[in-house]
Protein backbone atom coordinates (compact mmCIF):
# COMPACT_ATOMS: atom_id res chain seq x y z
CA UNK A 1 328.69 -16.74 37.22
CA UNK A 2 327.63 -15.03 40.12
CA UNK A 3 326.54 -11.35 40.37
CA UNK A 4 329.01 -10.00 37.68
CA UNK A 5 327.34 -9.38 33.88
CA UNK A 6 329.82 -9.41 31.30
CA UNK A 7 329.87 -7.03 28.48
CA UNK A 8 332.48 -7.66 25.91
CA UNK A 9 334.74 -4.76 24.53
CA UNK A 10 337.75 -4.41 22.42
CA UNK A 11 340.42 -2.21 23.93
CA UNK A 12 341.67 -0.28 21.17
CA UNK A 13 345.73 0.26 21.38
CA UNK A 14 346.27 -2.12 23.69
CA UNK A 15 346.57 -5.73 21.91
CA UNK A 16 345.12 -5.44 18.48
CA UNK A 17 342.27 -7.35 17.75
CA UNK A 18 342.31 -8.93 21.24
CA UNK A 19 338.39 -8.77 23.44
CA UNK A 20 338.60 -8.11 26.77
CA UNK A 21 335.88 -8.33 29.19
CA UNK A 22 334.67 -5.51 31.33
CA UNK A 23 333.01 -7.51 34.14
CA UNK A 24 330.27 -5.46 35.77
CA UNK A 25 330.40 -5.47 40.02
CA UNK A 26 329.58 -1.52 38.72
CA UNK A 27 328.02 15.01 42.93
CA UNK A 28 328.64 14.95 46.05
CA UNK A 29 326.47 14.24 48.68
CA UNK A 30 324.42 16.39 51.33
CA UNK A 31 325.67 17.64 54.51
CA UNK A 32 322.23 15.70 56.23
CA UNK A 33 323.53 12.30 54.51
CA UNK A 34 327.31 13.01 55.70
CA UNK A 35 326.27 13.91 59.07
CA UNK A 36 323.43 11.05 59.63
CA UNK A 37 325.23 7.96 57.97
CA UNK A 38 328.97 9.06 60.10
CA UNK A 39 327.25 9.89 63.49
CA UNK A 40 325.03 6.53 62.97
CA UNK A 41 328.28 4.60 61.88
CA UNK A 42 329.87 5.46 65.08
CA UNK A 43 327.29 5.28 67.46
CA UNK A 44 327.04 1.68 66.20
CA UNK A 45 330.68 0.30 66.50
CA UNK A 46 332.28 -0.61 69.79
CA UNK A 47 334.54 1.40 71.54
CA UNK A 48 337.77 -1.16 71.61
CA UNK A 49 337.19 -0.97 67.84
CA UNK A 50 336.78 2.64 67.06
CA UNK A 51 338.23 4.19 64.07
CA UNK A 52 342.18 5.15 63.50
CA UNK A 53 343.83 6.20 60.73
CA UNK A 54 346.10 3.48 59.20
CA UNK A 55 344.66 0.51 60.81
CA UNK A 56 345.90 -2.67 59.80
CA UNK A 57 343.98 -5.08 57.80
CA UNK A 58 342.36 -6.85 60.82
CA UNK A 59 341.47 -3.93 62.55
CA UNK A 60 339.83 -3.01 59.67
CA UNK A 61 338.18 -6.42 59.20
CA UNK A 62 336.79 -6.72 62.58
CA UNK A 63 335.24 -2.92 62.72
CA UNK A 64 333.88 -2.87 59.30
CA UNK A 65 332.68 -6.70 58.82
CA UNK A 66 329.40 -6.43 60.85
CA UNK A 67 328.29 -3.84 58.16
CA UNK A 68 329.21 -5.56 55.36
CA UNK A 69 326.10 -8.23 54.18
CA UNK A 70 326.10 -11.17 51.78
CA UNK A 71 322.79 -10.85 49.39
CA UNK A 72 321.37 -13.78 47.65
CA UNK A 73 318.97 -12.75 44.33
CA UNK A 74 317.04 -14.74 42.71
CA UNK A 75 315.04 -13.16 39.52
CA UNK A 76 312.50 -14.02 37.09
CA UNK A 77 312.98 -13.32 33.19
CA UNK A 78 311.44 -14.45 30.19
CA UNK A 79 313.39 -17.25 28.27
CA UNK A 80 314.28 -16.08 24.33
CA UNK A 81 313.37 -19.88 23.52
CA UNK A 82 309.35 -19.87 23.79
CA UNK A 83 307.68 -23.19 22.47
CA UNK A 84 304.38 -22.23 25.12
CA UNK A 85 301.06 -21.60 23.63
CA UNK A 86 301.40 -19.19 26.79
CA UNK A 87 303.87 -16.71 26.23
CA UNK A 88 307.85 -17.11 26.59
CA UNK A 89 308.12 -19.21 29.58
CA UNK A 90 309.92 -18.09 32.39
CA UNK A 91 313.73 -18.34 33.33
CA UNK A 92 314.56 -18.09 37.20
CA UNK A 93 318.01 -16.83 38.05
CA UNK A 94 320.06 -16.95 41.41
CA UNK A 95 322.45 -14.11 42.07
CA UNK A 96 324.75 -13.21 45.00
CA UNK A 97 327.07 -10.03 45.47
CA UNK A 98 327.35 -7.82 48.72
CA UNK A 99 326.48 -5.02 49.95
CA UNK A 100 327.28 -1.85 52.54
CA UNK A 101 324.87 -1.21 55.74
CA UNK A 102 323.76 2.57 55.28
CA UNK A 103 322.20 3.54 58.50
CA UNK A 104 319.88 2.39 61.72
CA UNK A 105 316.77 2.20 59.64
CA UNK A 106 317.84 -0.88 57.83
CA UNK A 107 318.93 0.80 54.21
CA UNK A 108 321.67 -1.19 52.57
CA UNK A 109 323.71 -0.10 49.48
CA UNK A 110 324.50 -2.19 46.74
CA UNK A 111 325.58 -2.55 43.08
CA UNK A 112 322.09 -2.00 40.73
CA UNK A 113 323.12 -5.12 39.05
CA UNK A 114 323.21 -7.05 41.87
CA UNK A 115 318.90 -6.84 42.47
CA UNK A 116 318.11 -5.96 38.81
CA UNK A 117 315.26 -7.99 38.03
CA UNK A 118 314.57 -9.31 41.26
CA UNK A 119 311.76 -11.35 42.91
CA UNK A 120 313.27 -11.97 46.00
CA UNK A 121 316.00 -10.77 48.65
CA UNK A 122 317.71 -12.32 51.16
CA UNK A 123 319.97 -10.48 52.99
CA UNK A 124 322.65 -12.75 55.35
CA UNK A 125 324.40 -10.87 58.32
CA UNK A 126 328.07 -11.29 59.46
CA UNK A 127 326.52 -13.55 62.48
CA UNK A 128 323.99 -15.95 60.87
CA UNK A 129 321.17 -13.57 60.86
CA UNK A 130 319.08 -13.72 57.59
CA UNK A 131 316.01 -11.96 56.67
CA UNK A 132 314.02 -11.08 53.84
CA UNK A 133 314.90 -7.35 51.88
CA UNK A 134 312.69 -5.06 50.44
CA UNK A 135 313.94 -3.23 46.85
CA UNK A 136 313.44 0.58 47.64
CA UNK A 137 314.68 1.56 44.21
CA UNK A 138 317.60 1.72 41.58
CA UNK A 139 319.67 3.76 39.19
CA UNK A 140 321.25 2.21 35.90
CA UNK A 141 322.95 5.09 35.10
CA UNK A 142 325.21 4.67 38.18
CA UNK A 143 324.75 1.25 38.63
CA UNK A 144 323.17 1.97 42.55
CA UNK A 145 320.18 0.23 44.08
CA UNK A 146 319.30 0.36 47.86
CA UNK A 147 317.29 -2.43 49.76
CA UNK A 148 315.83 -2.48 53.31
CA UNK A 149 316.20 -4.81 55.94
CA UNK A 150 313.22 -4.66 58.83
CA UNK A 151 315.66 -5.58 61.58
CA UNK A 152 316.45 -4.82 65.50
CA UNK A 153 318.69 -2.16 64.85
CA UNK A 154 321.11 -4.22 67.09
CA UNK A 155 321.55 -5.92 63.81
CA UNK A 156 322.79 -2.69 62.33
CA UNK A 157 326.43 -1.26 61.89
CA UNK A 158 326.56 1.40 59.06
CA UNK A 159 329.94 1.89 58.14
CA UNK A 160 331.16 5.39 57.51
CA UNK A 161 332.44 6.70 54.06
CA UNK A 162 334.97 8.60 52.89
CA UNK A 163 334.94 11.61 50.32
CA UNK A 164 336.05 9.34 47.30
CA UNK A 165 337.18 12.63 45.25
CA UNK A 166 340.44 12.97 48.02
CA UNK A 167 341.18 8.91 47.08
CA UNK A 168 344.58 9.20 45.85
CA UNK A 169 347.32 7.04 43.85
CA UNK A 170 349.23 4.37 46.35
CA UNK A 171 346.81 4.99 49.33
CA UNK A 172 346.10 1.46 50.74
CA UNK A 173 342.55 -0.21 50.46
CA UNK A 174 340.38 -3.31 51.52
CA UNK A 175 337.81 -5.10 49.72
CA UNK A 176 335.01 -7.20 51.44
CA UNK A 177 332.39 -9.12 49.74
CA UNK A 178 331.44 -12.74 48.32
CA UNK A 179 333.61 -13.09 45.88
CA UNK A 180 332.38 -17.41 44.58
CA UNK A 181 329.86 -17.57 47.12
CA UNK A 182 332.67 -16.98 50.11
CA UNK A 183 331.38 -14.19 52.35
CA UNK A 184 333.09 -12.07 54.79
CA UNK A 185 336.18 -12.25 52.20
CA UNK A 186 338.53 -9.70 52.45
CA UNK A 187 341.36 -8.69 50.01
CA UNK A 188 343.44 -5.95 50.07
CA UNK A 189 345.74 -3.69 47.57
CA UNK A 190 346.17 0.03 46.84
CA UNK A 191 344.15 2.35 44.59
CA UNK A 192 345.53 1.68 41.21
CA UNK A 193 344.22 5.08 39.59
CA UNK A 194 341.83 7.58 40.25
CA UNK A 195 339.28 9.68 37.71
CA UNK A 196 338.65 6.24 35.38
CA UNK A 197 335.58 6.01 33.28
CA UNK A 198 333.46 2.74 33.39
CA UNK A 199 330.17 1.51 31.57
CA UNK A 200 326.82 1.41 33.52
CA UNK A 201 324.53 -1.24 32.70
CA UNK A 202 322.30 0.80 30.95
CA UNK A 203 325.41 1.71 28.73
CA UNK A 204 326.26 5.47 29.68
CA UNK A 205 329.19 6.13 31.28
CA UNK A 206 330.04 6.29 35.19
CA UNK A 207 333.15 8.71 36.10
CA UNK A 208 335.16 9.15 38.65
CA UNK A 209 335.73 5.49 39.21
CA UNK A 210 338.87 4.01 41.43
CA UNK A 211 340.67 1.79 40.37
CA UNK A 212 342.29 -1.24 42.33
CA UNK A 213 344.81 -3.83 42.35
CA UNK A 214 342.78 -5.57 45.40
CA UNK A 215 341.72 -8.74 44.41
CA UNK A 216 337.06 -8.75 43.57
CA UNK A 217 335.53 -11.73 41.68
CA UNK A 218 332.36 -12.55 41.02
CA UNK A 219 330.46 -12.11 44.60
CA UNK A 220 332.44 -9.12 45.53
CA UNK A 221 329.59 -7.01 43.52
CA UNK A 222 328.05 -4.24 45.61
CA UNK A 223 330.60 -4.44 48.57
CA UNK A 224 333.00 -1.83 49.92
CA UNK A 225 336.30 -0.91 49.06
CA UNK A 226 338.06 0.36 52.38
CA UNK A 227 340.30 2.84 53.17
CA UNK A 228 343.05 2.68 55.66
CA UNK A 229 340.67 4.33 58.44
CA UNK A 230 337.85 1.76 57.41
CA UNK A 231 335.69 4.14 55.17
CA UNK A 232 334.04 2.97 51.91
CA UNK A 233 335.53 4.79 49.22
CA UNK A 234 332.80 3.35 46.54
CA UNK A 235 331.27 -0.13 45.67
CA UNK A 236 333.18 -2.58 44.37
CA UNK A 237 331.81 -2.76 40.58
CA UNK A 238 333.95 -3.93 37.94
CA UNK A 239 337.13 -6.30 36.83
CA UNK A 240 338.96 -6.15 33.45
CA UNK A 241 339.62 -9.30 32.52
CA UNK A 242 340.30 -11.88 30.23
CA UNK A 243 339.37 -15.09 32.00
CA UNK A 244 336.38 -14.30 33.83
CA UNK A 245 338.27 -14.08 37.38
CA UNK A 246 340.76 -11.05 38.93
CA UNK A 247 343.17 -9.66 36.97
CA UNK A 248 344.30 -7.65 39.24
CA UNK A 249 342.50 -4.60 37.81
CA UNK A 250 339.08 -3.69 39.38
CA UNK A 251 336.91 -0.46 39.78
CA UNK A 252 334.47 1.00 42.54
CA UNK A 253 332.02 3.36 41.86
CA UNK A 254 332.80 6.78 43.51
CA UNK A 255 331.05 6.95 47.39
CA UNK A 256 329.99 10.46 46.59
CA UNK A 257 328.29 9.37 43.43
CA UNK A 258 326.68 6.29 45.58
CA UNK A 259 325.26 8.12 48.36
CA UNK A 260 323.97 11.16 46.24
CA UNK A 261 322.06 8.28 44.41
CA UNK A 262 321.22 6.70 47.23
CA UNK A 263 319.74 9.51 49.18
CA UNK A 264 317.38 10.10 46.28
CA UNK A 265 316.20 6.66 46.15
CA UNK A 266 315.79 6.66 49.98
CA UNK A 267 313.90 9.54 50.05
CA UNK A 268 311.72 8.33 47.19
CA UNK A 269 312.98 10.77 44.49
CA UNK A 270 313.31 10.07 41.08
CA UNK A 271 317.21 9.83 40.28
CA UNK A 272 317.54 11.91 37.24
CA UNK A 273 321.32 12.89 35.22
CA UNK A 274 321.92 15.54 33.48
CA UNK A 275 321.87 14.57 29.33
CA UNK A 276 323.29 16.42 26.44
CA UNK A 277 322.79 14.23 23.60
CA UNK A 278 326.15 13.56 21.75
CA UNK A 279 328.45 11.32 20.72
CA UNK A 280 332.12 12.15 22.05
CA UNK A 281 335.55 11.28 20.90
CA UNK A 282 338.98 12.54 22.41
CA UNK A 283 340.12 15.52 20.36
CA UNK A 284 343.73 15.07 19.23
CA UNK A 285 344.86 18.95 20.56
CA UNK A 286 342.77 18.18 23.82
CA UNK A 287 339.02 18.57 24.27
CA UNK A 288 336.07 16.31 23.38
CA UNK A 289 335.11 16.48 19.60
CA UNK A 290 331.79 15.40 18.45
CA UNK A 291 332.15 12.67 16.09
CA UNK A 292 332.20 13.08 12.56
CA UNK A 293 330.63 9.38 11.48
CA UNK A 294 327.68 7.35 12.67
CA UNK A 295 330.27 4.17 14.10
CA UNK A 296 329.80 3.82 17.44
CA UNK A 297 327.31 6.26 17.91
CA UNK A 298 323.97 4.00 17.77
CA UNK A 299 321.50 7.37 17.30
CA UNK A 300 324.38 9.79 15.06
CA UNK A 301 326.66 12.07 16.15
CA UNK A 302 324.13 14.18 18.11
CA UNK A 303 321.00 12.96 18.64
CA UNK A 304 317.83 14.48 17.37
CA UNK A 305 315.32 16.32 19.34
CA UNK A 306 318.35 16.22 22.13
CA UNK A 307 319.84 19.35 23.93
CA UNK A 308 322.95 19.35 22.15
CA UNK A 309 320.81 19.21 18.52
CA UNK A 310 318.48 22.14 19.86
CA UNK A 311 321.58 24.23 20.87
CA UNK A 312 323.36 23.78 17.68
CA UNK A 313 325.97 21.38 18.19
CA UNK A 314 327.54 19.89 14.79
CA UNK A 315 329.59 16.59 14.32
CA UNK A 316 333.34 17.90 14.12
CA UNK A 317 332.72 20.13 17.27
CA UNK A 318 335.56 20.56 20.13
CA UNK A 319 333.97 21.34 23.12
CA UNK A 320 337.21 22.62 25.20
CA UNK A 321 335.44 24.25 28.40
CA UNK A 322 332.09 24.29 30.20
CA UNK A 323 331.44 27.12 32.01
CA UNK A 324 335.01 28.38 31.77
CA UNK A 325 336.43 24.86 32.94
CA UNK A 326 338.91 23.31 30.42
CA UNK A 327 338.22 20.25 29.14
CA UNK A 328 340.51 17.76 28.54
CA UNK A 329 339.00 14.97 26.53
CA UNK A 330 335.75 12.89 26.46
CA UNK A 331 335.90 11.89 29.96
CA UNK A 332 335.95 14.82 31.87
CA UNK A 333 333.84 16.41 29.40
CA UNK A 334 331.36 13.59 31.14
CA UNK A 335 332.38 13.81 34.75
CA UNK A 336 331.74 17.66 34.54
CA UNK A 337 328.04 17.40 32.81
CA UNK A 338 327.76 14.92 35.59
CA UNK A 339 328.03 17.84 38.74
CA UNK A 340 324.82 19.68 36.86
CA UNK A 341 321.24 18.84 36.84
CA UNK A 342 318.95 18.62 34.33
CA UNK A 343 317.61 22.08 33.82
CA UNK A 344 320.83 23.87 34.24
CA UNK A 345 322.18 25.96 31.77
CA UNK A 346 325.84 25.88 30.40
CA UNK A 347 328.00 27.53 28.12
CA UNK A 348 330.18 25.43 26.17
CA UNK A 349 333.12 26.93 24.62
CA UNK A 350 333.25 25.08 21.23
CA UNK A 351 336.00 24.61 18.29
CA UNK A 352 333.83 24.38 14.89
CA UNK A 353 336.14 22.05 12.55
CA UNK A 354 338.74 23.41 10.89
CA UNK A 355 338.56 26.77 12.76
CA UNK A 356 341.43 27.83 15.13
CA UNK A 357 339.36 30.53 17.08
CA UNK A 358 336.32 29.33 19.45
CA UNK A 359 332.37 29.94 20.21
CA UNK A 360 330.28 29.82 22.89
CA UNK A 361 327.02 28.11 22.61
CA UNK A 362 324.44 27.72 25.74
CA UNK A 363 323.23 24.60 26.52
CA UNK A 364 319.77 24.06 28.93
CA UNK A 365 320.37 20.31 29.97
CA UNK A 366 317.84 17.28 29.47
CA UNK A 367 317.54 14.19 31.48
CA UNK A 368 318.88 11.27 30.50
CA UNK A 369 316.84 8.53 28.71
CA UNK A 370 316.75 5.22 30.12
CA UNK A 371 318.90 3.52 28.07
CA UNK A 372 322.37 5.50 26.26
CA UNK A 373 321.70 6.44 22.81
CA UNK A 374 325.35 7.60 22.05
CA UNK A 375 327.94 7.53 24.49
CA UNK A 376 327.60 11.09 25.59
């Protein structure tokens, strides 16, 4: 299977005892990003095909496909069967998913899982063009990696993007990608939902993820989903499934999110997410409770030495606002640590258990570790 890494999970509530799997394809951004990817985007596309709102399908097609690329992986790992007397020998892997053309200097956008691992890029243009891609840098905890293309800029068509948090229920949307190897495949459907939550490989959670009805299969990995004026609204990430192909339910990592990411890697930042250190489950009344029990929470309810353990935070918590914000549940406890930085300070208004009147504790946020200890 191409691109896509499958991670297996049991979706509690819906049909008991049945696995499902989650099918990986899977802040806001700065006014110099916004300004230099939009004015790039539409310096580069001709005039006979120049944005409109509510274009149809082909319109969208023709303007968009030049900036859309197919990108073949291939990757080097160790096998888990060694019988060497040199080490584990080594297992070479082929990959393909898509990706979105950024700007004039070459930078293309893609799904982290797409190049993770890699040894070598290829990067294949709507017109035959092929050439050899350079990995600038990635982020598991989004799921974002950017490569670079040294390319006449003729080459080039960035495609605009949209602010992803104004995506809304119903609004139309197109998908182009790979999906089995086919590029320059385009599907089409309507955002599904908005605000979902979605794994990242390195098993924290990504929020603010759209979900869509258009049809992405393995291939479709790291390629745009399209709104009706030909912006990207995210990258095409994820399918729920239970046979391995579309179900009919798929999710794109928020634009906003991407390019944030993006711009960091670009400009040869570290990319670093704000951490808290707990373990989160939906509070029945509303709010996220810290769990009570060690299942599901590989490291505990909160995790030692973490911020949330420093600041006091006990299993059986309800945190019910940050900053003043109400939270809801779990979630958007997660999608509104996600807006801070590490180093920030926040006051969470907790709900010890058993107690009907609330606290507030300040926490000073970490960075995330590589890999998610607990799921918050």
């Amino acid at each position: 299977m191409k691109s896509f890494r499958t991670i297996l999970t049991v979706l509690c509530g819906a049909i008991a005892g049945a696995v499902v799997a989650l099918i990986i394809s899977h802040g806001s951004t700065t006014k110099t990003v916004t300004d230099d990817i939009v004015s790039q985007a539409s310096s580069s596309i001709p005039t006979s095909l120049s944005r409109t709102d509510g274009m149809s399908i082909n319109q969208i097609y023709r303007m968009d496909s030049p900036g859309v690329v197919d990108i073949d992986v291939t990757a080097t790992s160790s096998s888990s069967n060694s019988f060497g007397f040199f080490g584990a020998p080594q297992q070479t892997t082929e990959d393909e998913g898509a990706g979105v053309v950024l700007n004039n200097q070459g930078d293309i956008i893609t799904d982290e899982h797409v190049i993770a691992g890699a040894t070598s890029v290829t990067v294949h243009f709507w017109n035959g063009v092929s050439a050899k891609a350079k990995v600038l840098g990635s982020d598991s905890s989004s799921d974002v990696g950017v490569i670079k293309v040294n390319v006449p800029s003729s080459e080039l068509h960035p495609i605009p993007y949209a602010d992803s948090s104004k995506a809304a229920v119903g609004d139309p949307v197109v998908a182009i990608g790979s999906p089995f190897g086919l590029p320059e495949t385009v599907t089409s459907g309507i955002v599904s939902a908005v605000g979902r939550s979605i794994t990242a490989p390195n098993n924290y959670t990504i929020p603010g993820a759209i979900q869509t009805d258009a049809a992405i299969n393995p291939g479709n990995s790291g390629g745009p989903l399209l709104d009706a004026a030909g912006a990207w609204l995210g990258l095409n990430d994820q399918i729920q499934t239970s046979s391995g192909d579309s179900a009919g339910v798929g999710f794109a990592t928020p634009a906003n999110t991407d390019l944030q990411v993006a711009d960091e890697i670009i400009a040869g930042k570290s990319v670093q997410h704000a951490y808290v250190g707990v373990c989160l489950v939906d509070a029945s009344g509303g709010g996220a409770e810290i769990a009570t029990s060690g299942e599901d929470c590989a490291s505990g309810p909160v995790v030692a030495g973490s911020p949330g353990a420093k600041a006091g935070l006990k299993p059986g918590d309800t945190i019910t606002a940050v900053n003043g914000k109400s939270i809801a549940n779990s979630d958007a406890f997660i999608s509104v640590i996600s807006t801070y930085k590490p180093g920030d300070t926040v006051t969470l208004t907790l709900r010890p258990p058993g107690s009907k009147t609330t606290k507030q504790v300040k926490v000073t946020l970490g960075n995330r570790p590589p890999t998610a200890p607990t799921s918050g």
